[in-house]
PDB file of N, CA and C in Angstrom:
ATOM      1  N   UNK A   1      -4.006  -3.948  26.219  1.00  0.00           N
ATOM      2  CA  UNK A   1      -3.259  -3.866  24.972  1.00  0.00           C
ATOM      3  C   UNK A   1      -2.101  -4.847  25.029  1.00  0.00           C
ATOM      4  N   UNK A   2      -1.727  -5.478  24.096  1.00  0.00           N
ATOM      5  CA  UNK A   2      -0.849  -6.364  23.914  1.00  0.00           C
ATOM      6  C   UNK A   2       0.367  -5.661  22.910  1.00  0.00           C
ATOM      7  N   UNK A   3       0.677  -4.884  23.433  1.00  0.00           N
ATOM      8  CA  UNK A   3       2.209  -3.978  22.916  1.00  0.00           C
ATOM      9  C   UNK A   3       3.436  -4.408  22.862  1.00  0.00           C
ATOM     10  N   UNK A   4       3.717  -5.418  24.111  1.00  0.00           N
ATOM     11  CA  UNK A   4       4.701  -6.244  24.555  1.00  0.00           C
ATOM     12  C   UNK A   4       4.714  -7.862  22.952  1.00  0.00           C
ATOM     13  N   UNK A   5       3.724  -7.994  22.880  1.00  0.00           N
ATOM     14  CA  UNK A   5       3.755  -9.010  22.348  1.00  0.00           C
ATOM     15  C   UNK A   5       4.214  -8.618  20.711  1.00  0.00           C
ATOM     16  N   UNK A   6       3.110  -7.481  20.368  1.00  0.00           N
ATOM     17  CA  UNK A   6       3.761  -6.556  19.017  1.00  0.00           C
ATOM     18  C   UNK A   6       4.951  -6.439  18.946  1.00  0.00           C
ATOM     19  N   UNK A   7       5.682  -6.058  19.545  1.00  0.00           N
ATOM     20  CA  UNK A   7       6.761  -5.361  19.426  1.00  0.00           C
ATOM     21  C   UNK A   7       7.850  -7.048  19.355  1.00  0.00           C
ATOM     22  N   UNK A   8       7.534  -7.761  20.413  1.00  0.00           N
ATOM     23  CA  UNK A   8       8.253  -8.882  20.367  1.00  0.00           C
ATOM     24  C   UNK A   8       8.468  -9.513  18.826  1.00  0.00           C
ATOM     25  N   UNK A   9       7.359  -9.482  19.016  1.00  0.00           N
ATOM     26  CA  UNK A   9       6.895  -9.891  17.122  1.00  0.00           C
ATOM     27  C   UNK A   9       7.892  -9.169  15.850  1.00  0.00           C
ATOM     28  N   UNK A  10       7.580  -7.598  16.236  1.00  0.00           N
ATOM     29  CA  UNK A  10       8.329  -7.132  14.878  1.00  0.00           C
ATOM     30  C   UNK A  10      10.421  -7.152  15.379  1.00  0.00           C
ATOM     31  N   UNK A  11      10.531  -7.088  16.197  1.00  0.00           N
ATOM     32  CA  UNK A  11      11.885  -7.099  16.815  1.00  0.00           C
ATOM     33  C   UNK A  11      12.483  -8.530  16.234  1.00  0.00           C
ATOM     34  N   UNK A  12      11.577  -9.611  17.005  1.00  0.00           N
ATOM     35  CA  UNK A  12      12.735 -11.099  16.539  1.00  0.00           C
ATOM     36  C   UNK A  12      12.285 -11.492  14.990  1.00  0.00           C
ATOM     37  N   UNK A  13      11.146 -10.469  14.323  1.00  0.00           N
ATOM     38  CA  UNK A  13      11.132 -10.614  12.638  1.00  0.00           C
ATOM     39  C   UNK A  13      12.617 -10.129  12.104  1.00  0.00           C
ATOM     40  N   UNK A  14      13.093  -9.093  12.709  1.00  0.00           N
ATOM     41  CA  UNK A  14      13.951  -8.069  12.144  1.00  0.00           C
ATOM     42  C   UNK A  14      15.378  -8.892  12.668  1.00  0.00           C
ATOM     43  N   UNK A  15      15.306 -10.091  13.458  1.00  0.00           N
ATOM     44  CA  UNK A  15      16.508 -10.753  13.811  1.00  0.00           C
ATOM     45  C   UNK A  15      16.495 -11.770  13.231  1.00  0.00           C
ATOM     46  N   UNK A  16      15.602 -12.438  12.755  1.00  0.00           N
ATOM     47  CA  UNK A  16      14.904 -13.884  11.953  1.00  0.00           C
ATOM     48  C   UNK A  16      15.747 -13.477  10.385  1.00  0.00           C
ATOM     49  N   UNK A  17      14.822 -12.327  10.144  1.00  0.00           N
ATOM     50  CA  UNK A  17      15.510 -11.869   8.544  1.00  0.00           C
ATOM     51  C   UNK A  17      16.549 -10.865   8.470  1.00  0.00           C
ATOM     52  N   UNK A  18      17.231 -11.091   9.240  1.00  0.00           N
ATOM     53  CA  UNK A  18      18.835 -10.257   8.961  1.00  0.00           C
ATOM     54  C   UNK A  18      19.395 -10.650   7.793  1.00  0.00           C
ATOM     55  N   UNK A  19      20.282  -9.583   7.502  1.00  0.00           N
ATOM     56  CA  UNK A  19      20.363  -9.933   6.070  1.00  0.00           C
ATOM     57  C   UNK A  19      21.985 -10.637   6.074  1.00  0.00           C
ATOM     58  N   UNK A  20      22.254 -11.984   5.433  1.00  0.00           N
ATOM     59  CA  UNK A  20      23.277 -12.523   6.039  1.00  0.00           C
ATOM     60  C   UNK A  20      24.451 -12.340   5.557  1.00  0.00           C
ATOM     61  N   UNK A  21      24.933 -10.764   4.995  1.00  0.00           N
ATOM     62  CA  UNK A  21      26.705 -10.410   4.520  1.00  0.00           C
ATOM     63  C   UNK A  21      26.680  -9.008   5.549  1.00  0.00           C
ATOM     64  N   UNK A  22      25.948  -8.751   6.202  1.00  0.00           N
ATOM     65  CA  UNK A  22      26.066  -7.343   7.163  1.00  0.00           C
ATOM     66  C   UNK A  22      25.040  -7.613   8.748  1.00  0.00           C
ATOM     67  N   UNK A  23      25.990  -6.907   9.610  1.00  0.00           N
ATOM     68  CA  UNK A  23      25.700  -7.014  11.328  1.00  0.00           C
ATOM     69  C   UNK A  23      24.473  -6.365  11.055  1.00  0.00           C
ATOM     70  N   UNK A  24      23.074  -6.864  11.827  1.00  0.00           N
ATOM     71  CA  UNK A  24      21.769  -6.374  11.765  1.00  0.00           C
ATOM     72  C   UNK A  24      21.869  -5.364  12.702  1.00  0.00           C
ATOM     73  N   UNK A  25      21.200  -4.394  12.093  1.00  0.00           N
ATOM     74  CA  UNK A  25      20.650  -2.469  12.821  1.00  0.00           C
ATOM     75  C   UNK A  25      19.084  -2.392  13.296  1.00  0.00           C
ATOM     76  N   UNK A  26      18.895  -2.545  13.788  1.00  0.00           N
ATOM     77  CA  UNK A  26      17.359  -2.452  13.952  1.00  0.00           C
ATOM     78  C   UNK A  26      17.087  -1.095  15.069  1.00  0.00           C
ATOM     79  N   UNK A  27      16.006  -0.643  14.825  1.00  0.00           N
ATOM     80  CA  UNK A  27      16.074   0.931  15.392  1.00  0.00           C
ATOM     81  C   UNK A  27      14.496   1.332  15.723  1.00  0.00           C
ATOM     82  N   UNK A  28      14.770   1.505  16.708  1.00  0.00           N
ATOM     83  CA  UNK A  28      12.910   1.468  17.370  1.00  0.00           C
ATOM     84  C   UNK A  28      12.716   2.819  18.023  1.00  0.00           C
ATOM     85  N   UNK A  29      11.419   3.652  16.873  1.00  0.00           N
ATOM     86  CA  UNK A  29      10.841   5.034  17.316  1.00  0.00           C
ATOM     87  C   UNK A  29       9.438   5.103  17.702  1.00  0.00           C
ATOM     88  N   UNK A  30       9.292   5.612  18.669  1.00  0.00           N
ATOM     89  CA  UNK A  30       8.146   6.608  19.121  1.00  0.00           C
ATOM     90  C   UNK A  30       7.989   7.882  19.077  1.00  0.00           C
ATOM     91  N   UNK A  31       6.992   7.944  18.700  1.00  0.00           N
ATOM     92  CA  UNK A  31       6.268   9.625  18.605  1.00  0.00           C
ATOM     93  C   UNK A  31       4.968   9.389  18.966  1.00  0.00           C
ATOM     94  N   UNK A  32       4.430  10.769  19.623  1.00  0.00           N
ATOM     95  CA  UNK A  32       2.662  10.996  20.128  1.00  0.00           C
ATOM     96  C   UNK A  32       2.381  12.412  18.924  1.00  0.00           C
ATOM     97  N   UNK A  33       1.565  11.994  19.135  1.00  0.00           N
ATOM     98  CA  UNK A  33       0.630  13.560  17.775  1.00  0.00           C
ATOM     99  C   UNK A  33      -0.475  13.453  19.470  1.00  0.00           C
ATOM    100  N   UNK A  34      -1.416  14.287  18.757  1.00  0.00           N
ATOM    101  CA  UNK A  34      -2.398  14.876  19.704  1.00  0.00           C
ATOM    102  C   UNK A  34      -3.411  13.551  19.814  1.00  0.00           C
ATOM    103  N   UNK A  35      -3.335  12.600  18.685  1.00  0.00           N
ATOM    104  CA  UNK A  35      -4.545  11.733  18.448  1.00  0.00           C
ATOM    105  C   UNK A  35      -4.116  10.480  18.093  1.00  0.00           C
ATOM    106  N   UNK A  36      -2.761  10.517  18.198  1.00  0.00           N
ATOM    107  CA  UNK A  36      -2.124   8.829  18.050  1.00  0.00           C
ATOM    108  C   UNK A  36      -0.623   8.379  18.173  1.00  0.00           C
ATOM    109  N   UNK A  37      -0.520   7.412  18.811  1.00  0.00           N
ATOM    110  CA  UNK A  37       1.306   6.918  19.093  1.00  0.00           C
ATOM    111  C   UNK A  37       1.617   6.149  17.741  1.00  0.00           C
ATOM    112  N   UNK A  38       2.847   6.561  17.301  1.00  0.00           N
ATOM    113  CA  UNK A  38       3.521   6.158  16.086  1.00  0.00           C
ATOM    114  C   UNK A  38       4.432   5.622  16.592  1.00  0.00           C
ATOM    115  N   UNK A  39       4.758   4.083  16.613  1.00  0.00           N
ATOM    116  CA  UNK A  39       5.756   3.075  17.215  1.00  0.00           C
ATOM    117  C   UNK A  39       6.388   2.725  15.649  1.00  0.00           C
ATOM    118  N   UNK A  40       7.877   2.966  15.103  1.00  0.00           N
ATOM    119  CA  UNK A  40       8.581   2.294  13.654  1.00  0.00           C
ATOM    120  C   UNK A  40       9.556   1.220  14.234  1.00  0.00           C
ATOM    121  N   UNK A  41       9.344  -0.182  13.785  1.00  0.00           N
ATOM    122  CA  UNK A  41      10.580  -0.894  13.982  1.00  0.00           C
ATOM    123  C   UNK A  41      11.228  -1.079  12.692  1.00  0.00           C
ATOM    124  N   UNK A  42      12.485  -0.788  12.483  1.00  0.00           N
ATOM    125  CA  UNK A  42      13.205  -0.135  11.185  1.00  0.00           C
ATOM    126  C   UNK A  42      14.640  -1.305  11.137  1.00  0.00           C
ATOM    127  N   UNK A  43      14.451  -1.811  10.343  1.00  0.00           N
ATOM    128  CA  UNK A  43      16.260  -2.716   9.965  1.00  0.00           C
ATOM    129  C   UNK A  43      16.719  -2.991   8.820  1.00  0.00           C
ATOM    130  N   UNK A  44      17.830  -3.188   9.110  1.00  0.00           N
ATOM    131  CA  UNK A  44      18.767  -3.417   7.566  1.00  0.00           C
ATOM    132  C   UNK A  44      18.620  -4.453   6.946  1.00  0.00           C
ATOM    133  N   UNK A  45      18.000  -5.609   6.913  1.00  0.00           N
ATOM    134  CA  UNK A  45      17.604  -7.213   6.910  1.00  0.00           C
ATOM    135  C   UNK A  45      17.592  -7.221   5.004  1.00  0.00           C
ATOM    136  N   UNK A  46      16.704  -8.718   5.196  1.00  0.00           N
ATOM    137  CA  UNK A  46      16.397  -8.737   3.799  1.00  0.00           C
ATOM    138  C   UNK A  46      15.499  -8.142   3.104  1.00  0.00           C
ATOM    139  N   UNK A  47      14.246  -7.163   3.446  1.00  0.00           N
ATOM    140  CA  UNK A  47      13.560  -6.750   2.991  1.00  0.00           C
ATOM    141  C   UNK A  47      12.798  -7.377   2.468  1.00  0.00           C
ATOM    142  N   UNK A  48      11.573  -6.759   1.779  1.00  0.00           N
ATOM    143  CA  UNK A  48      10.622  -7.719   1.123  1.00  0.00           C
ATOM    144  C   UNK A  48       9.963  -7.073  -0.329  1.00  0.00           C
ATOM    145  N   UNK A  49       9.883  -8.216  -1.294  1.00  0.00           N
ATOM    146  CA  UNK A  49      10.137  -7.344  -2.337  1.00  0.00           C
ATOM    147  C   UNK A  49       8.359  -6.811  -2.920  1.00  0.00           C
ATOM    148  N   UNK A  50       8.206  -5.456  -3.170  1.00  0.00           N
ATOM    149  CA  UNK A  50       7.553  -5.031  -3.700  1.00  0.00           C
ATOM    150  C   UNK A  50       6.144  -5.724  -4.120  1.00  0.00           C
ATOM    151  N   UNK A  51       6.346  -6.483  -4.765  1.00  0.00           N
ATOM    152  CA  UNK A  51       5.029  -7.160  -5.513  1.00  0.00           C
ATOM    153  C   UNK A  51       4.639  -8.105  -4.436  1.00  0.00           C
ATOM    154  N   UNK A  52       5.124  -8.461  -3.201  1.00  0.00           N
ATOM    155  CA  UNK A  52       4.535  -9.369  -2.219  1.00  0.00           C
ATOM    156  C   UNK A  52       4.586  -8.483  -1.328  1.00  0.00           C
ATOM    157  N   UNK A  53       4.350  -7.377  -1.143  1.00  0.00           N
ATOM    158  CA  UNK A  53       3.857  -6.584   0.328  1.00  0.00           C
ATOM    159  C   UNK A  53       2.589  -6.204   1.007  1.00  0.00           C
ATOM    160  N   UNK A  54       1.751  -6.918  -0.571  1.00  0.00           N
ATOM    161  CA  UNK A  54      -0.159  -6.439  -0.257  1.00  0.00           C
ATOM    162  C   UNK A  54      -0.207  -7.426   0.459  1.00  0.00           C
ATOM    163  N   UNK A  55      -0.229  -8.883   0.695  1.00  0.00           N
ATOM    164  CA  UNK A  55      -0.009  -9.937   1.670  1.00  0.00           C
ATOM    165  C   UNK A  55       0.513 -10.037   2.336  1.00  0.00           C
ATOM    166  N   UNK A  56       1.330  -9.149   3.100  1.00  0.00           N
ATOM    167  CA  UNK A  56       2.325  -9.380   3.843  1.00  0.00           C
ATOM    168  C   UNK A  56       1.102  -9.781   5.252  1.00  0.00           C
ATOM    169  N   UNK A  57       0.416  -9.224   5.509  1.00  0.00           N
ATOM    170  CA  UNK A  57      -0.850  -9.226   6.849  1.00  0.00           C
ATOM    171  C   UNK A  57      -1.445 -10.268   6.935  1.00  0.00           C
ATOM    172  N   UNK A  58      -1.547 -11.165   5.630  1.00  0.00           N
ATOM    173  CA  UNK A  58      -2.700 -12.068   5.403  1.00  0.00           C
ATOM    174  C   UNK A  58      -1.932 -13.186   6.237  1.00  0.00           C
ATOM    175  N   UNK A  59      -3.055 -14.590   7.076  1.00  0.00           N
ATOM    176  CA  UNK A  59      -2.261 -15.545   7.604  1.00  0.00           C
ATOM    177  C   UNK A  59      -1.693 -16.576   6.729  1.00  0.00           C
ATOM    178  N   UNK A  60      -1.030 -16.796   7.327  1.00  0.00           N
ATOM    179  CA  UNK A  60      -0.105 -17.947   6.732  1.00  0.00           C
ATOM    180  C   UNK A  60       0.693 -18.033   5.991  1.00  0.00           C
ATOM    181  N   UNK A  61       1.303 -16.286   5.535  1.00  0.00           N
ATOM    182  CA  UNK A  61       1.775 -15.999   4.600  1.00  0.00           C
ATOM    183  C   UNK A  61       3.283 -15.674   4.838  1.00  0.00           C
ATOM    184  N   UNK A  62       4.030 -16.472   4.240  1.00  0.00           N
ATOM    185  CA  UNK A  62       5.662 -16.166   3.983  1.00  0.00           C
ATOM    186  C   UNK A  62       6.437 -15.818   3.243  1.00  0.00           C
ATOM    187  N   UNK A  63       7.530 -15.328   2.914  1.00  0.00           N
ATOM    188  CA  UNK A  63       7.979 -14.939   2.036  1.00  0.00           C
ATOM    189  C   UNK A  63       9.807 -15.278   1.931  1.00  0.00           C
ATOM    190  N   UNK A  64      10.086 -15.451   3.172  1.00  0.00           N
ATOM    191  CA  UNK A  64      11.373 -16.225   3.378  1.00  0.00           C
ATOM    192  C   UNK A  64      11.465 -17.869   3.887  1.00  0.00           C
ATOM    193  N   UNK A  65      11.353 -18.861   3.021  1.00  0.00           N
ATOM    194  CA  UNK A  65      11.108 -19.994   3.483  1.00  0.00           C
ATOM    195  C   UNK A  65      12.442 -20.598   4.057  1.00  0.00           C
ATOM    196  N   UNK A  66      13.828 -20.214   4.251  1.00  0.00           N
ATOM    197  CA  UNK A  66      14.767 -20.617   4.681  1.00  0.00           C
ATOM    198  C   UNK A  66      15.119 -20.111   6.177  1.00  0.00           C
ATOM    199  N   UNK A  67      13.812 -19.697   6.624  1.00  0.00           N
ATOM    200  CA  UNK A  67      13.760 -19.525   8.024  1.00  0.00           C
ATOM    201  C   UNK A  67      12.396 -20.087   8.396  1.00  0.00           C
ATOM    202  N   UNK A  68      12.503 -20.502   9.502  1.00  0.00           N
ATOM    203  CA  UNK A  68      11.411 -21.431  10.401  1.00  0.00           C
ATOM    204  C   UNK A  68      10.125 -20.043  10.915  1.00  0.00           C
ATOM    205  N   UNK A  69       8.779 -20.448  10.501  1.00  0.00           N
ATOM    206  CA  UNK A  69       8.460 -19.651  11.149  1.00  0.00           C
ATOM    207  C   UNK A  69       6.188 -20.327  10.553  1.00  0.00           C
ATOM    208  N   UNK A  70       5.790 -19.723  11.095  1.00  0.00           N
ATOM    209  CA  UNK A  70       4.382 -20.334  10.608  1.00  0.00           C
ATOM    210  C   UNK A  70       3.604 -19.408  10.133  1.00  0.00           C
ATOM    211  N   UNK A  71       4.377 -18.022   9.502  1.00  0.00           N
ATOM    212  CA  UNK A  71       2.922 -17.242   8.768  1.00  0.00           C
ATOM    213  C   UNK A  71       1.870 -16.664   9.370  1.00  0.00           C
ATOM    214  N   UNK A  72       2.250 -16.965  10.792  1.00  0.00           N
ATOM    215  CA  UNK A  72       0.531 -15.735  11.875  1.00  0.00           C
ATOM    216  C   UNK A  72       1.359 -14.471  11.973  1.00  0.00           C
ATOM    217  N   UNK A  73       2.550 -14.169  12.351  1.00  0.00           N
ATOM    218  CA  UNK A  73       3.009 -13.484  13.067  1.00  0.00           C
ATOM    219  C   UNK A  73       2.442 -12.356  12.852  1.00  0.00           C
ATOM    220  N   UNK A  74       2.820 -11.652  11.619  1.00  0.00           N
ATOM    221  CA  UNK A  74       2.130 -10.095  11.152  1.00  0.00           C
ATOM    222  C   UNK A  74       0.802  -9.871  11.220  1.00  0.00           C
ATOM    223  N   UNK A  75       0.307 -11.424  10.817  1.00  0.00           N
ATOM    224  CA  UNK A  75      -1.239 -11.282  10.883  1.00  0.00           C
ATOM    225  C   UNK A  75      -1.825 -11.291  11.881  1.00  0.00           C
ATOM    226  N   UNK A  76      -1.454 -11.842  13.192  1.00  0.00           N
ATOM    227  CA  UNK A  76      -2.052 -12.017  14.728  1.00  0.00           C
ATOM    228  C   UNK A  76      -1.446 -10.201  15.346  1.00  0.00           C
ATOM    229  N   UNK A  77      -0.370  -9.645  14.806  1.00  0.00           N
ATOM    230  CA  UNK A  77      -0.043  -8.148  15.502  1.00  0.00           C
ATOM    231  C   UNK A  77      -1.138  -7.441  14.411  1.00  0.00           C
ATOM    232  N   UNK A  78      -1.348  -7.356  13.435  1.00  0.00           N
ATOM    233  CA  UNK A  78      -2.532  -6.842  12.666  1.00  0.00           C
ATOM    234  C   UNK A  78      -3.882  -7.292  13.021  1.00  0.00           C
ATOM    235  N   UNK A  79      -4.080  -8.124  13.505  1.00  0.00           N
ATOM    236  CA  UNK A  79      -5.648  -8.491  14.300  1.00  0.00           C
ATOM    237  C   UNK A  79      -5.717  -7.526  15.695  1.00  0.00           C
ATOM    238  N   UNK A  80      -4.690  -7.521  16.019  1.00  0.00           N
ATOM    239  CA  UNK A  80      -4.137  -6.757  17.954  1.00  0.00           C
ATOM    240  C   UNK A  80      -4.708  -5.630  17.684  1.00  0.00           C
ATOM    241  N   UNK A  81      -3.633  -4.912  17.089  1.00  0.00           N
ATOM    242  CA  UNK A  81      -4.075  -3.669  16.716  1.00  0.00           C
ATOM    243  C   UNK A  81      -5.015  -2.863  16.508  1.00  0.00           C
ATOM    244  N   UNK A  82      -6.078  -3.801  15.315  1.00  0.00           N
ATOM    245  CA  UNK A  82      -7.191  -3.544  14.878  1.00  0.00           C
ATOM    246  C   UNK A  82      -8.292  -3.291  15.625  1.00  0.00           C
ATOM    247  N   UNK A  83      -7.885  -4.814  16.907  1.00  0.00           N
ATOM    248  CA  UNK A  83      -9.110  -5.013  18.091  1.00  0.00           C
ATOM    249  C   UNK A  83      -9.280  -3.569  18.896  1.00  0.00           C
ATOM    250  N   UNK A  84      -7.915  -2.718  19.041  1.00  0.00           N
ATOM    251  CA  UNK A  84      -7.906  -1.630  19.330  1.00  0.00           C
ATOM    252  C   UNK A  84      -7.674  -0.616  18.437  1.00  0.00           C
ATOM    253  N   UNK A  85      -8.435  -0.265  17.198  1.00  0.00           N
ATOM    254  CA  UNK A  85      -8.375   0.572  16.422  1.00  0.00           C
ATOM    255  C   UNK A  85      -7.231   1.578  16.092  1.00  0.00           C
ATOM    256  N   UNK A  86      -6.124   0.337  16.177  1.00  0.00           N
ATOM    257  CA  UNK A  86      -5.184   0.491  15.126  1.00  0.00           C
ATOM    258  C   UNK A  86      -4.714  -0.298  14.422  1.00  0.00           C
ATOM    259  N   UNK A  87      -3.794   0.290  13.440  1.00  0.00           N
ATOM    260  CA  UNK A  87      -3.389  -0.315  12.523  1.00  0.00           C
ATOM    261  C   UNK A  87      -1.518  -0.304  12.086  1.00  0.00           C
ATOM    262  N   UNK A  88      -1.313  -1.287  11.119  1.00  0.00           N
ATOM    263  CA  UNK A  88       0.180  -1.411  10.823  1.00  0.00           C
ATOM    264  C   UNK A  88       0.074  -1.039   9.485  1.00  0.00           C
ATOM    265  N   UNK A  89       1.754  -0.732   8.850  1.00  0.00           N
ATOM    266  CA  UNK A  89       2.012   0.129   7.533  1.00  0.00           C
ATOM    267  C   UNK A  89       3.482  -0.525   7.668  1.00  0.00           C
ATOM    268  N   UNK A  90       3.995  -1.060   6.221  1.00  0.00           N
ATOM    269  CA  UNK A  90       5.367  -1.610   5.925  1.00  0.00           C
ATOM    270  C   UNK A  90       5.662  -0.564   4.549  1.00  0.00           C
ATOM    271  N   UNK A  91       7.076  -0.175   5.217  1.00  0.00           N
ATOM    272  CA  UNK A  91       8.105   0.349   4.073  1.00  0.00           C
ATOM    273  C   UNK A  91       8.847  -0.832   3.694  1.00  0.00           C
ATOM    274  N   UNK A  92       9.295  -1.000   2.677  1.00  0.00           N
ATOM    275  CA  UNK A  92      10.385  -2.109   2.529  1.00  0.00           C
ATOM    276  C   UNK A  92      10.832  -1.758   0.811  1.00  0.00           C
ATOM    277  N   UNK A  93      11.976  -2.105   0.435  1.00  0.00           N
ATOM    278  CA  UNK A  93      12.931  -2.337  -0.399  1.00  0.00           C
ATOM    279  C   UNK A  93      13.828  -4.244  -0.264  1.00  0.00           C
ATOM    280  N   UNK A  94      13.483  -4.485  -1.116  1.00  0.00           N
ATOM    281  CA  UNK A  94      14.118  -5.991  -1.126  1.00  0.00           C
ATOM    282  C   UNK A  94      16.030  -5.676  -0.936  1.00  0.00           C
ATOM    283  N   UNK A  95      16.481  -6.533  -0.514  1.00  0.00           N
ATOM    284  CA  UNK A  95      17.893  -6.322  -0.015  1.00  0.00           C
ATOM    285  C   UNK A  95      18.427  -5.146   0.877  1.00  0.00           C
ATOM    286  N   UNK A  96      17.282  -4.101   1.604  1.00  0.00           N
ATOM    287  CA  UNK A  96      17.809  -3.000   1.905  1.00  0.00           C
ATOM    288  C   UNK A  96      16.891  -2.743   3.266  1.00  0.00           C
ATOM    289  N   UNK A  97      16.325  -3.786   3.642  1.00  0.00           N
ATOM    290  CA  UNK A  97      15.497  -3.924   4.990  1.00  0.00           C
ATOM    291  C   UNK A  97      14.508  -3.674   4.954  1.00  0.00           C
ATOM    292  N   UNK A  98      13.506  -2.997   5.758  1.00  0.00           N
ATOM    293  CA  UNK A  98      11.887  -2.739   6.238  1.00  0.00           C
ATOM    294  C   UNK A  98      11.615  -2.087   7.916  1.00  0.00           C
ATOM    295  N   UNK A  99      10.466  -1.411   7.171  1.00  0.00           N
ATOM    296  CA  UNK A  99      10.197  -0.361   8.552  1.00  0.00           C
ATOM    297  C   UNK A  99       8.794  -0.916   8.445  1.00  0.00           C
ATOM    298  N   UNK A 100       8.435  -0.851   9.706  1.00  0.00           N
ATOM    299  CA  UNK A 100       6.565  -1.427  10.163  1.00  0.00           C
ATOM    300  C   UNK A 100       6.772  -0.619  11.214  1.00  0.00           C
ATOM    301  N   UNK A 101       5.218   0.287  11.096  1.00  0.00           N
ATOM    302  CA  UNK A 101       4.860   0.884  11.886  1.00  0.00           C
ATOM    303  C   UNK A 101       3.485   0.838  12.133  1.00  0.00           C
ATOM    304  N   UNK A 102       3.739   1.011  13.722  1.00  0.00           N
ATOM    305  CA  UNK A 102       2.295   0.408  14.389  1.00  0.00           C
ATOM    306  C   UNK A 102       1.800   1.861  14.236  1.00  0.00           C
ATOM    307  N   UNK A 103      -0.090   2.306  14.639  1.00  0.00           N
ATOM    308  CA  UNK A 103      -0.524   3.123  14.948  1.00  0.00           C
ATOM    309  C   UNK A 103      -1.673   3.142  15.611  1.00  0.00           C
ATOM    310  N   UNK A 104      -1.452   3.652  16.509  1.00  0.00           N
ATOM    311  CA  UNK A 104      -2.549   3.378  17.981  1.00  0.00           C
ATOM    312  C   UNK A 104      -3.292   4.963  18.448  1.00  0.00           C
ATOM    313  N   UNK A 105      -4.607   5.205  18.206  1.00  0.00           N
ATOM    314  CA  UNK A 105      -5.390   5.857  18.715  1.00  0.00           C
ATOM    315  C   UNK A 105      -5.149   5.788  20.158  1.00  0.00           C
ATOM    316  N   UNK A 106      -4.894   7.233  21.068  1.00  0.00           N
ATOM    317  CA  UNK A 106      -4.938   7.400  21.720  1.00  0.00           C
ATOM    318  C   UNK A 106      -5.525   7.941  22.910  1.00  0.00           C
ATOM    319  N   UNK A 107      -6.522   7.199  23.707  1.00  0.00           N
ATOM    320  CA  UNK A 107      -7.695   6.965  24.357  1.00  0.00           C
ATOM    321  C   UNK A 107      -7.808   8.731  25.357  1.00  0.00           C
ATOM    322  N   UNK A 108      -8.973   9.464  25.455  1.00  0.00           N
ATOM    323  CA  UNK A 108      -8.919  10.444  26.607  1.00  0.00           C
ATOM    324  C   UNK A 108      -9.372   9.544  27.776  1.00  0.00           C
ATOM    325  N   UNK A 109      -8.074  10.577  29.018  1.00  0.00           N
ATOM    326  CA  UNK A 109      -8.662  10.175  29.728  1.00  0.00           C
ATOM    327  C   UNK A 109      -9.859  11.359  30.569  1.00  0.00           C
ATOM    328  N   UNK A 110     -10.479  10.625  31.830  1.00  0.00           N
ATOM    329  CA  UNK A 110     -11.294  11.655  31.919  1.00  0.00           C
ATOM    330  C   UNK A 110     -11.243  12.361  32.587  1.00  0.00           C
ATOM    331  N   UNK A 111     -11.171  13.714  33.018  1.00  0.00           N
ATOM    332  CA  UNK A 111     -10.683  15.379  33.369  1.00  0.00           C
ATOM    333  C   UNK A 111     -10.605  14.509  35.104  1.00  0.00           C
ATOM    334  N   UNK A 112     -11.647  14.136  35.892  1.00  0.00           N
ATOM    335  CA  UNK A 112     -11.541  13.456  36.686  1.00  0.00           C
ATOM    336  C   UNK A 112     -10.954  12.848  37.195  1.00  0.00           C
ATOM    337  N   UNK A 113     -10.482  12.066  36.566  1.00  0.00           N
ATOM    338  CA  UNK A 113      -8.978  10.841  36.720  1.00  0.00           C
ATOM    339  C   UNK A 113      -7.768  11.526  37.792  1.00  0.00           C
ATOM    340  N   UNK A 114      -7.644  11.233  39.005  1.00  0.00           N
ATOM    341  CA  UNK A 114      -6.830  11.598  39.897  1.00  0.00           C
ATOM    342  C   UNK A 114      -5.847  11.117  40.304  1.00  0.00           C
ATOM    343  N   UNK A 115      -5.317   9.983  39.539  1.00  0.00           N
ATOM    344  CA  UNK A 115      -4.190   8.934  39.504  1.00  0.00           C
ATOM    345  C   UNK A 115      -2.570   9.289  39.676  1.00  0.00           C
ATOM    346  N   UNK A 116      -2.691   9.194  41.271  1.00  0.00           N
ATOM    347  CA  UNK A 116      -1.406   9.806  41.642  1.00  0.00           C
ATOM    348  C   UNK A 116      -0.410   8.182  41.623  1.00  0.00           C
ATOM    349  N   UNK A 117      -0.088   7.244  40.423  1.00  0.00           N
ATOM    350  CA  UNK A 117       0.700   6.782  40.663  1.00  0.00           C
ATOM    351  C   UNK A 117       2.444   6.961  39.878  1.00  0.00           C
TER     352      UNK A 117
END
């Protein structure tokens, strides 16, 4: 799993699009249910507005052009995910930040497994 790289991804998004009259908050949760890990990376930034959030996944796609960046990012952590049957979900409000949350099926292991590390 490439978790490290996800997370890298939504973290320096949430530092990329800070929103530039207030100090950026960004706030990172986990939770387990019985059948899946819920990872939210949550910040105060610029948000993204409404009518451009069905694309937000698709490649090459931007929405803040006064920052440097090439349009895979969401879409290469949405391919990750997928390869392991999960998936991502964006809250957002324009001027008032965005929450993306990953969701990852969580594999049994088997009764066997004696892994004393």
């Amino acid at each position: 799993m490439h978790l490290h790289s996800i997370l890298q991804n939504l973290i320096t998004n949430a530092i990329k699009y800070r929103h530039p009259n207030r100090l950026p908050i960004i706030s990172i949760d986990a939770e387990q249910t019985h059948n899946e890990i819920k990872i939210s990376v949550a910040d105060n930034g610029l948000g993204i507005p409404k009518g451009k959030q069905k694309g937000l996944f698709s490649k090459y796609m931007r929405f803040h052009e006064h920052v440097e960046g090439t349009g895979v990012g969401l879409y290469l952590v949405q391919q990750l995910l997928g390869s392991h049957g999960g998936f991502i979900t964006v809250e957002s409000e324009e001027g008032e930040g965005a929450t993306f949350t990953v969701f990852l099926p969580l594999k049994e292991v088997p009764a066997n497994n004696n892994n004393n590390h």
